[in-house]
C-alpha atoms as a PDB file:
ATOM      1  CA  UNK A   1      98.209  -9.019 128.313  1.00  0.00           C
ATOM      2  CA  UNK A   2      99.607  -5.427 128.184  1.00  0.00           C
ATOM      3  CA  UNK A   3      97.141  -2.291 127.952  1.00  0.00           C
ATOM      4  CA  UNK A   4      96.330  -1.183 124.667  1.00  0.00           C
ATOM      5  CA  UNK A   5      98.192   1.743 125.142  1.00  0.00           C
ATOM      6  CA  UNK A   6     101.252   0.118 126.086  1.00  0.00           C
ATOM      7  CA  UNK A   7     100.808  -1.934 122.674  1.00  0.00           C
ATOM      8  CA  UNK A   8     100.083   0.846 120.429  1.00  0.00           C
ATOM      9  CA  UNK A   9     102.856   3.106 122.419  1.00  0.00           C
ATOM     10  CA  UNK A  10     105.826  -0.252 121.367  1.00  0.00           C
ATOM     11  CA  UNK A  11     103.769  -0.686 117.855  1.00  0.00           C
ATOM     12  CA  UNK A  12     104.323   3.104 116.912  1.00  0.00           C
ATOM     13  CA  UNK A  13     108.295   2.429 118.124  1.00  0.00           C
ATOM     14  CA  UNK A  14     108.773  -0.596 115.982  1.00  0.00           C
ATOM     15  CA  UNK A  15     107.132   0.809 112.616  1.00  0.00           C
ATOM     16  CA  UNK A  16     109.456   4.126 113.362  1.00  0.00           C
ATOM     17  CA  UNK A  17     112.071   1.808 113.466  1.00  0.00           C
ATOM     18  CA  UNK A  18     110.766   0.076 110.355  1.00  0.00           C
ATOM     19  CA  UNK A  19     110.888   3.123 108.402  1.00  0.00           C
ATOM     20  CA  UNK A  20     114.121   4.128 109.620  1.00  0.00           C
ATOM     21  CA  UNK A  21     115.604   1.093 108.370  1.00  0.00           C
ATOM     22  CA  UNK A  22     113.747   1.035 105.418  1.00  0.00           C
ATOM     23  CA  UNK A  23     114.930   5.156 104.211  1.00  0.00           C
ATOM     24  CA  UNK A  24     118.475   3.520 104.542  1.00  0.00           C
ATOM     25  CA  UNK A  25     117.999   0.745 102.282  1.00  0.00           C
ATOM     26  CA  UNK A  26     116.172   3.226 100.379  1.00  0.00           C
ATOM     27  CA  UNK A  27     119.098   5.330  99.783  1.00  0.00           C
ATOM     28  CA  UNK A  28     121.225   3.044  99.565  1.00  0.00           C
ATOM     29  CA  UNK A  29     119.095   1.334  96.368  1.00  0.00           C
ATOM     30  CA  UNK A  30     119.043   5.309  95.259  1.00  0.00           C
ATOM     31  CA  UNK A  31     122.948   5.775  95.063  1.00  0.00           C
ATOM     32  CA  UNK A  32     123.302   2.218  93.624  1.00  0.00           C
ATOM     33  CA  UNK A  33     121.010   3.110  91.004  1.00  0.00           C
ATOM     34  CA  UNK A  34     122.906   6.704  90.159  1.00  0.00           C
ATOM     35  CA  UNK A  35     126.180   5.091  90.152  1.00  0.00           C
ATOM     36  CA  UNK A  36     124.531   2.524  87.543  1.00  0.00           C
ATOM     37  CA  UNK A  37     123.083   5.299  85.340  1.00  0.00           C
ATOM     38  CA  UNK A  38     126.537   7.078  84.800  1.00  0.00           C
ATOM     39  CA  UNK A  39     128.200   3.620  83.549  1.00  0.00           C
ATOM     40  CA  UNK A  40     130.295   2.523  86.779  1.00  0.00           C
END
């Protein structure tokens, strides 16, 4: 078993990935949802 720092230090680098990942889907919902407003 790893230290608790250790864990928290690879938990806070996963959920920064997370939200990376998640602001792209994000904006990609965003644009998909402007194109749809104008009629495309």
């Amino acid at each position: 078993e790893k230290p608790i720092e250790i864990q928290a230090k690879e938990t806070a680098i996963k959920i920064d990935n997370y939200e990376e990942k998640l602001n792209k889907i994000l904006d990609a919902l965003e644009k998909l949802n402007l194109n749809q407003d104008k009629g495309e």
